[in-house]
N, C-alpha and C. Protein backbone atom coordinates (compact mmCIF):
# COMPACT_ATOMS: atom_id res chain seq x y z
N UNK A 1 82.27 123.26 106.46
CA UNK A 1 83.60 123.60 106.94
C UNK A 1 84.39 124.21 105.79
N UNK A 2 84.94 125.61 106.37
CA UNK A 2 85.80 125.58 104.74
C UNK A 2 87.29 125.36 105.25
N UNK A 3 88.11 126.44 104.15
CA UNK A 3 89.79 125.86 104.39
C UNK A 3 90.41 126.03 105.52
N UNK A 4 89.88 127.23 105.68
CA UNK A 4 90.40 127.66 107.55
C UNK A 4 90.11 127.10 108.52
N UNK A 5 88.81 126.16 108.36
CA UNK A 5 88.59 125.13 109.46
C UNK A 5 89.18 124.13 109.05
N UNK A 6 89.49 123.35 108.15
CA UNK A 6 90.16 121.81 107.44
C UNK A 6 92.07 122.80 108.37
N UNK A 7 92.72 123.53 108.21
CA UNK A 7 93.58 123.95 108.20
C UNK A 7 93.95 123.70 109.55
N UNK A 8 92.99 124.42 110.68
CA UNK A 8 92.83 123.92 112.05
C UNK A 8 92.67 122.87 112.67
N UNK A 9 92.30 121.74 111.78
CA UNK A 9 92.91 120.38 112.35
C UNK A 9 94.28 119.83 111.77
N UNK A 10 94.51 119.90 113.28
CA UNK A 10 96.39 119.76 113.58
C UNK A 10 96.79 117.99 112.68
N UNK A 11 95.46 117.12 113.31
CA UNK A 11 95.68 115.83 112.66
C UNK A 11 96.09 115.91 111.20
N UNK A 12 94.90 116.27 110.79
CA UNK A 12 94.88 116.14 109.00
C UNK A 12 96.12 116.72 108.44
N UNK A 13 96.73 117.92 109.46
CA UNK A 13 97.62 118.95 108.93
C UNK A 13 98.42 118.33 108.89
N UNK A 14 98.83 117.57 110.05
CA UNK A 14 100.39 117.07 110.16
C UNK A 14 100.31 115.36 109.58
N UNK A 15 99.65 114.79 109.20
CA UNK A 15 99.48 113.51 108.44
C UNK A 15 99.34 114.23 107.16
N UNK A 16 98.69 115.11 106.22
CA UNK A 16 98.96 115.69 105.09
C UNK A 16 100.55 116.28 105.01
N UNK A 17 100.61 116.33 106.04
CA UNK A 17 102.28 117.37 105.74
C UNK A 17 103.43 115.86 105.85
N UNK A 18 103.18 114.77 106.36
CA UNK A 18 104.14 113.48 106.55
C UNK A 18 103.97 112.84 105.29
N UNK A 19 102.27 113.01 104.46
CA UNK A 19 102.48 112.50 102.91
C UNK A 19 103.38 113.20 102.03
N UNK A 20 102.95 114.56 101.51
CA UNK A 20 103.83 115.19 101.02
C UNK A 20 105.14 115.34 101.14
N UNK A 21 105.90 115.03 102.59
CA UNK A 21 107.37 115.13 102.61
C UNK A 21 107.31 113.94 102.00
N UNK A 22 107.36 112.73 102.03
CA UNK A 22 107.27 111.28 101.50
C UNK A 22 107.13 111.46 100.63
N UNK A 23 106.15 112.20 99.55
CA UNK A 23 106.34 112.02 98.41
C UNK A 23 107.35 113.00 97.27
N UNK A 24 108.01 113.92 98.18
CA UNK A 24 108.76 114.94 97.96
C UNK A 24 109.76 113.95 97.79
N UNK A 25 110.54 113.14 99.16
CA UNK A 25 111.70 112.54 99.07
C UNK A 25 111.94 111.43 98.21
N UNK A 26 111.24 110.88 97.54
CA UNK A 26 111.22 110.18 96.59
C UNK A 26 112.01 110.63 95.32
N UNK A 27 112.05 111.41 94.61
CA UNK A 27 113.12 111.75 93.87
C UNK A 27 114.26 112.11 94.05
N UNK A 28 114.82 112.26 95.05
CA UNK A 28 116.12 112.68 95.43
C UNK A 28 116.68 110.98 96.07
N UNK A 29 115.52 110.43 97.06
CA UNK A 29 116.11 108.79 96.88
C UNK A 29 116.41 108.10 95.89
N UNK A 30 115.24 108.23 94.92
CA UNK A 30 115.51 107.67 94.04
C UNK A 30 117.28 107.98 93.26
N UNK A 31 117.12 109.15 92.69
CA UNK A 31 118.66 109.72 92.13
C UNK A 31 119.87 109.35 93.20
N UNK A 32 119.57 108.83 94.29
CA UNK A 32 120.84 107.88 95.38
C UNK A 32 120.81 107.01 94.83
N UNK A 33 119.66 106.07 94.52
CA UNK A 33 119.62 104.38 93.99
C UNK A 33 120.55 104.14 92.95
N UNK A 34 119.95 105.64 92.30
CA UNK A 34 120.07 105.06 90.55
C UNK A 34 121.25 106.00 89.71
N UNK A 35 121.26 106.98 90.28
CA UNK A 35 121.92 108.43 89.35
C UNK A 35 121.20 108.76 88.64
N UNK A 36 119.84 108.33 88.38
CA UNK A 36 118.87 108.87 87.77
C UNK A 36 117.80 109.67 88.01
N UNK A 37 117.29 111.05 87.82
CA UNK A 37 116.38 111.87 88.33
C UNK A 37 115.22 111.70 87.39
N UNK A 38 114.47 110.90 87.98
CA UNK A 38 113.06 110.07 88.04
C UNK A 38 111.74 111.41 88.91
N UNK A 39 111.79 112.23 88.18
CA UNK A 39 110.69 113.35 88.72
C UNK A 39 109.60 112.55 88.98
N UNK A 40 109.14 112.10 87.97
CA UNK A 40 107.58 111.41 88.01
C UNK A 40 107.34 110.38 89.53
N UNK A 41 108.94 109.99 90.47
CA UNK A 41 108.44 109.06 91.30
C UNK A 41 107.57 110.31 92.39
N UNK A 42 108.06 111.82 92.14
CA UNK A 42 106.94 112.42 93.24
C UNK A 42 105.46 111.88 93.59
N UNK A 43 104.98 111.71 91.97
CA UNK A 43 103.38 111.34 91.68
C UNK A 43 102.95 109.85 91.65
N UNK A 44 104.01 109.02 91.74
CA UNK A 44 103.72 107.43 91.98
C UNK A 44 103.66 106.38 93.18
N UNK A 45 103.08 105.72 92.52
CA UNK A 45 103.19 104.92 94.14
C UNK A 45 104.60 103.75 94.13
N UNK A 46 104.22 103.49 95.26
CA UNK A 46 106.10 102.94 95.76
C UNK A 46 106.79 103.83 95.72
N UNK A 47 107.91 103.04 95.96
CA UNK A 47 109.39 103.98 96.42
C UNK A 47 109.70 104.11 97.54
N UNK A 48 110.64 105.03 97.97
CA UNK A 48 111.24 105.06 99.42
C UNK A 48 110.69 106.66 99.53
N UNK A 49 109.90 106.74 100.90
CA UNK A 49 109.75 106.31 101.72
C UNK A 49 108.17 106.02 101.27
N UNK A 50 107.46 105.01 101.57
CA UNK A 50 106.18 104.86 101.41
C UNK A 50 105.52 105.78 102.41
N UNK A 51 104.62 106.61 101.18
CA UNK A 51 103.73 108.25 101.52
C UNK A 51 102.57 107.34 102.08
N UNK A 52 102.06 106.05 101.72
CA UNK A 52 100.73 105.53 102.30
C UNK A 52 101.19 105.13 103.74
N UNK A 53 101.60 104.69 104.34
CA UNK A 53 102.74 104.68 105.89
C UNK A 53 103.10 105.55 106.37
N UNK A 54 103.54 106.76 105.81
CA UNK A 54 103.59 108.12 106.53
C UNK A 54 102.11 108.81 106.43
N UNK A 55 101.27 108.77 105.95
CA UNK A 55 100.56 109.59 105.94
C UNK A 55 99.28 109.05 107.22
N UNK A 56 99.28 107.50 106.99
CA UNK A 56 98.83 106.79 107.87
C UNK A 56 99.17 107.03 109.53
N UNK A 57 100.18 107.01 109.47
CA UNK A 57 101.30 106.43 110.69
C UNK A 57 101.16 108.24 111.41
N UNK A 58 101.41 109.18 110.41
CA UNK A 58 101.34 110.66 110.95
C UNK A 58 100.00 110.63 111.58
N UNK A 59 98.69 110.25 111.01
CA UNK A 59 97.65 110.59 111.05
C UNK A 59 97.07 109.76 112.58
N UNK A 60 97.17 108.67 112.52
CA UNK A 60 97.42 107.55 114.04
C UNK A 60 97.80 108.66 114.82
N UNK A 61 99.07 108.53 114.99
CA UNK A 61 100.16 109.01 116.45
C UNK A 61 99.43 110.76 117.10
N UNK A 62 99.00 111.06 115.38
CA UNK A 62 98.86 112.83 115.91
C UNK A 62 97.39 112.42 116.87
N UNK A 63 96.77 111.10 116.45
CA UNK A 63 95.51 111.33 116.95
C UNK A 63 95.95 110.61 118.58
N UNK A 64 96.66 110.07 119.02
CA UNK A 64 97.65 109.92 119.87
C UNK A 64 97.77 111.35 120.85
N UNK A 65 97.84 111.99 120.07
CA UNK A 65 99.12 113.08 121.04
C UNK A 65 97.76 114.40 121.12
N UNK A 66 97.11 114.57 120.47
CA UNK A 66 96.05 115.09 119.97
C UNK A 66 95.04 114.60 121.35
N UNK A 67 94.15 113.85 121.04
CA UNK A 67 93.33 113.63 121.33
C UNK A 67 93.51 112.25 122.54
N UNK A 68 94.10 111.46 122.62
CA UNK A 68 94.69 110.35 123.62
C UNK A 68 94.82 109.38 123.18
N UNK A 69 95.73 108.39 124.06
CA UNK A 69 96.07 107.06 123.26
C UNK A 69 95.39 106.48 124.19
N UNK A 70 94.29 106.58 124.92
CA UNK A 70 93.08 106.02 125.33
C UNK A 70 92.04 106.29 124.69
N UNK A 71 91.83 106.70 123.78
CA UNK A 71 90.53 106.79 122.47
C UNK A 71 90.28 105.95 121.89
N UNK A 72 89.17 105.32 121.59
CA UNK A 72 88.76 104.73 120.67
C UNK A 72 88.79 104.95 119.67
N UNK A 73 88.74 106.56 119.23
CA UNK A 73 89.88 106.88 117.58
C UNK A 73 90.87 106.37 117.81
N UNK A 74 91.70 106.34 118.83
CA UNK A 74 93.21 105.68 118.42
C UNK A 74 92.98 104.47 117.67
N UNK A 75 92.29 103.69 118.93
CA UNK A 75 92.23 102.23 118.71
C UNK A 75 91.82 102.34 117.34
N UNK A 76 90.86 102.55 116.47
CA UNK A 76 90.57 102.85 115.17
C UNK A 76 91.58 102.74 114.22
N UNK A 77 92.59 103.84 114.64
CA UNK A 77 93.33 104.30 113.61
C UNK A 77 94.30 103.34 114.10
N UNK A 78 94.58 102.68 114.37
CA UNK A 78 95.65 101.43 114.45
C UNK A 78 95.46 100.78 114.00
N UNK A 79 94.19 99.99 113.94
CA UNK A 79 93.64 98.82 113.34
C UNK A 79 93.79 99.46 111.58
N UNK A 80 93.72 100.43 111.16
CA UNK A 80 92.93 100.92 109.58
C UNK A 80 94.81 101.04 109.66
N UNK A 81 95.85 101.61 110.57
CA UNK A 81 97.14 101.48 109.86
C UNK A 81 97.86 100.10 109.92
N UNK A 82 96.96 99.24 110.28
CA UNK A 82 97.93 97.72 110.40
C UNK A 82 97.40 97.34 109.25
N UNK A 83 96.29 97.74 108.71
CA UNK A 83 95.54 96.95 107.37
C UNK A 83 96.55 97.75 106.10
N UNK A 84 96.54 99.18 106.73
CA UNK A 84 96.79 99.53 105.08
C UNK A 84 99.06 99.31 105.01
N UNK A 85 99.65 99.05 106.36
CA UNK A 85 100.81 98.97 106.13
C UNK A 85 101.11 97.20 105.79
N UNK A 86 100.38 96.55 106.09
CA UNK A 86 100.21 95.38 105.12
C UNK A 86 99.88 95.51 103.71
N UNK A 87 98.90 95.86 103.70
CA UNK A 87 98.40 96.14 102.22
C UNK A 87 100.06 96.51 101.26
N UNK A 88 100.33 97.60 102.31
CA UNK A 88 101.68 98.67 100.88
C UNK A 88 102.83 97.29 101.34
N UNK A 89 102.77 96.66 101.80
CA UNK A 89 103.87 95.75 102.10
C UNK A 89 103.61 94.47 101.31
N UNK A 90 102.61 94.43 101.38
CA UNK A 90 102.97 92.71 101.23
C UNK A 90 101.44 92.56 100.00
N UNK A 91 100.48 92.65 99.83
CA UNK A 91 99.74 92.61 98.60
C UNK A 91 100.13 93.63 97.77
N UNK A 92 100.11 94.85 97.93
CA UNK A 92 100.70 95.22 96.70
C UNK A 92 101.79 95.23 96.17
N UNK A 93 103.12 94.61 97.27
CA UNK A 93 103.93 94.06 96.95
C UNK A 93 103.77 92.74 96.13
N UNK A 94 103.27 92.37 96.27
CA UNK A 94 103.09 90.92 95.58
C UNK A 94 102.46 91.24 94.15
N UNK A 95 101.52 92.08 93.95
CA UNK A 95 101.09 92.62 92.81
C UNK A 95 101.73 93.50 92.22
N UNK A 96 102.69 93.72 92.56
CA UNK A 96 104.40 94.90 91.82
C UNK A 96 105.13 93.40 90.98
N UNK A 97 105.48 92.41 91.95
CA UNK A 97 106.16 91.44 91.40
C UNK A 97 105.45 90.70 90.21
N UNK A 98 104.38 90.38 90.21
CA UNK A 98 103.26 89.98 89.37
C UNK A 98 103.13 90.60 87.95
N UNK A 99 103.18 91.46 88.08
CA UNK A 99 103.07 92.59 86.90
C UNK A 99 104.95 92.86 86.44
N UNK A 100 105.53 92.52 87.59
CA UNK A 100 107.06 92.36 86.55
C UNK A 100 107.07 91.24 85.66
N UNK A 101 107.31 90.12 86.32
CA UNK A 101 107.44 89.03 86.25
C UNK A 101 106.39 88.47 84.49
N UNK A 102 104.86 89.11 84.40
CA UNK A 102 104.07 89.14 83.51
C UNK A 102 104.44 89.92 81.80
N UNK A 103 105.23 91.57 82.58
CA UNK A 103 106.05 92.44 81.49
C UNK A 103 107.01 91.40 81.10
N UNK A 104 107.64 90.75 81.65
CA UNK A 104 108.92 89.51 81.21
C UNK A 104 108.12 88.32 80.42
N UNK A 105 107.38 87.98 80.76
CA UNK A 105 106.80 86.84 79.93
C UNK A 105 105.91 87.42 78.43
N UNK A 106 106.03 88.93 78.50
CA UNK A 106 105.24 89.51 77.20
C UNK A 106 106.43 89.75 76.42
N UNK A 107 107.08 90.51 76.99
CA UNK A 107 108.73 90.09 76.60
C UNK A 107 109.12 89.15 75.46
N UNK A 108 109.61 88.16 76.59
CA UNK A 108 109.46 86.49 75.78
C UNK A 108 108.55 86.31 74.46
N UNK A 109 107.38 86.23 74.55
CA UNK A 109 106.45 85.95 73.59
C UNK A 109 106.01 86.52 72.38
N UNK A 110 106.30 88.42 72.60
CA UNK A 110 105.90 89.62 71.41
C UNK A 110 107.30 90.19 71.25
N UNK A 111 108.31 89.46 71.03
CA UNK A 111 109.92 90.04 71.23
C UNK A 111 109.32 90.59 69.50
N UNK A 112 109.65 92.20 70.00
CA UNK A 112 109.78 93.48 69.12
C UNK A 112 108.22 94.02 69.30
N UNK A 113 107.74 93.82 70.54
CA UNK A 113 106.66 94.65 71.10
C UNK A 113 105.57 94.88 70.02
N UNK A 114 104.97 93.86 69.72
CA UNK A 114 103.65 94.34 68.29
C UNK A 114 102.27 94.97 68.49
N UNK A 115 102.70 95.44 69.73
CA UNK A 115 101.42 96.38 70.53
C UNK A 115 101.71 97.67 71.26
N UNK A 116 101.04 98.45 71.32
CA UNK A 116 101.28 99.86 71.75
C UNK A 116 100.91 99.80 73.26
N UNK A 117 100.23 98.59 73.74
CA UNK A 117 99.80 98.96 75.31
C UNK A 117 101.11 99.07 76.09
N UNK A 118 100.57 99.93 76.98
CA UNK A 118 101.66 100.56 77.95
C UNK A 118 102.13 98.93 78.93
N UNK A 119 102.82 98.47 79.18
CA UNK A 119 102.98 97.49 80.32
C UNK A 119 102.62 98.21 81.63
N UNK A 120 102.32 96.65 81.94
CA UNK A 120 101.74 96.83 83.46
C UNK A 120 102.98 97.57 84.36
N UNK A 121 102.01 98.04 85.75
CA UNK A 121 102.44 98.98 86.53
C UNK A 121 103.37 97.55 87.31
N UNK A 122 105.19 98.14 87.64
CA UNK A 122 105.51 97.16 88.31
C UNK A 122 105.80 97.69 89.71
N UNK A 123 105.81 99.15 89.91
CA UNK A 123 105.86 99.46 91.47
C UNK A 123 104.91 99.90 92.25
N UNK A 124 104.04 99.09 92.63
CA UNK A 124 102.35 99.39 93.25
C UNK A 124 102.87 99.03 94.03
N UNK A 125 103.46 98.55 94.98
CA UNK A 125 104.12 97.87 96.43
C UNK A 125 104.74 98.56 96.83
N UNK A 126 105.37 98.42 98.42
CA UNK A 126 106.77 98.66 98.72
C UNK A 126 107.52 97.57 99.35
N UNK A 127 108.65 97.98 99.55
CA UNK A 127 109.65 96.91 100.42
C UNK A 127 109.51 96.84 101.89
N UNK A 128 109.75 95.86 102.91
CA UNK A 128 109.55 96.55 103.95
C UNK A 128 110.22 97.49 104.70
N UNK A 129 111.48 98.20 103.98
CA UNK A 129 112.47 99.12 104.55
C UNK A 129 111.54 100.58 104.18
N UNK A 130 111.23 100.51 102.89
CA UNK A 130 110.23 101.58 102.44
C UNK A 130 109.33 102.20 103.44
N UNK A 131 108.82 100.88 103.58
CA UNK A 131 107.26 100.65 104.78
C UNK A 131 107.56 101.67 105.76
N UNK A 132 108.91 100.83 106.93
CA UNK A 132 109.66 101.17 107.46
C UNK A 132 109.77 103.00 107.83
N UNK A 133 110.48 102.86 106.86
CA UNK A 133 110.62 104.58 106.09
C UNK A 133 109.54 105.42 106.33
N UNK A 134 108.50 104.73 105.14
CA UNK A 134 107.11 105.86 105.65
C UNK A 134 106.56 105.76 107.50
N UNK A 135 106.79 104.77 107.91
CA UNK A 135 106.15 104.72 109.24
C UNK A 135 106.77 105.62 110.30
N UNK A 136 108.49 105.67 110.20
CA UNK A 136 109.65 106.66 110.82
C UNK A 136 108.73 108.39 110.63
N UNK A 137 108.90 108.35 109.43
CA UNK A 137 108.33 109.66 109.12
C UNK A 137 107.53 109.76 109.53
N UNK A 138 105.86 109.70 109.36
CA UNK A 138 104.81 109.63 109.96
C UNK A 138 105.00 110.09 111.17
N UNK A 139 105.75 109.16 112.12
CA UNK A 139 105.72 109.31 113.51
C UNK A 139 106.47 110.70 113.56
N UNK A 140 107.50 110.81 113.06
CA UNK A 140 108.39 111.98 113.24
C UNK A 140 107.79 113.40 113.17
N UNK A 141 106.75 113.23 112.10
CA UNK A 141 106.10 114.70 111.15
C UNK A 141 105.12 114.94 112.52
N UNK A 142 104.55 113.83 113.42
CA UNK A 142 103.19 114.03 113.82
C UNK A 142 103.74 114.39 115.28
N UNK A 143 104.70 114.20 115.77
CA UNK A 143 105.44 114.54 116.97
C UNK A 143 106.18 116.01 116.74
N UNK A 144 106.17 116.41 115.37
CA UNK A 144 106.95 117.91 115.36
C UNK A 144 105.59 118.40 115.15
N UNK A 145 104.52 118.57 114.53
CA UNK A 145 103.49 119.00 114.39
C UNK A 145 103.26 119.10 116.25
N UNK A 146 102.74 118.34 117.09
CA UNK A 146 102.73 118.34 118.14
C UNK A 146 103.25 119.21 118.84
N UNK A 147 104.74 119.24 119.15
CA UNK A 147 105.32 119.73 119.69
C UNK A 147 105.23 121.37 119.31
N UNK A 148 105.19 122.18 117.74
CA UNK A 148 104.45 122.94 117.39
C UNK A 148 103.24 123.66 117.93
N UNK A 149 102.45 122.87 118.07
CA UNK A 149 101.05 123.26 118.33
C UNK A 149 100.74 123.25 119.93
N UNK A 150 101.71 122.23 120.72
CA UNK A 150 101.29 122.87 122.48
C UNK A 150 102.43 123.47 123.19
């Protein structure tokens, strides 16, 4: 298959196009949070809106509207987006807090930092408004893709 065929599936297109907005809007949320323009959150994980939930959630619904929500791809892709919008919710949430909570206790212990390692990653998670966020989108990107294409 080359690009012109990958291009012609509407799924991949419009779940690739619900990651990228997600990970687009991330710096401009971010600079709402903070007043700070945080470029690098384009390329990271977490943040608002979670790109793993939109890209998921786009990729589900288009196969929905696409192909039927009597498919056994659907059914598929529901089950693989309930695993992975847990996952960005709540374990790697828990492993964001973990790795704060750990930077604070290195903190405490090497006060004036006597090592060059980078500290641990503390936003591998999201919140569930994030979640939220990416899942809105998703649905949104894969219903304009849709509506587009018939």
């Amino acid at each position: 298959m080359n690009l012109a065929g990958l291009l012609e599936n509407k799924v991949l297109t419009g779940a690739l196009a619900a990651w990228l907005i997600a990970q687009g809007l991330k710096p401009p949320l971010e600079y709402l949070r903070t007043n700070k323009w945080r470029w690098s959150a384009m390329l990271s994980a977490g943040g608002m809106p979670s790109s793993h939930s939109a890209l998921l959630l786009g990729a589900t619904h288009g196969i929905g509207l696409f192909i039927g929500f009597d498919s056994a791809l659907f059914a598929l892709a529901v089950a693989i987006s309930m695993i992975v919008v847990y996952d960005a919710a709540g374990v790697r949430r828990q492993a964001g807090m973990h790795a704060e909570r750990i930077n604070v206790l290195f903190d405490e212990l090497l006060s004036g930092h006597i090592w060059d390692q980078n500290e641990l990653r503390e936003v591998l998670g999201h919140t569930p408004l994030e979640v939220v966020g990416g899942i809105l989108l998703g649905l949104v990107v894969a219903t304009v893709n849709w509506l587009i294409w018939t």
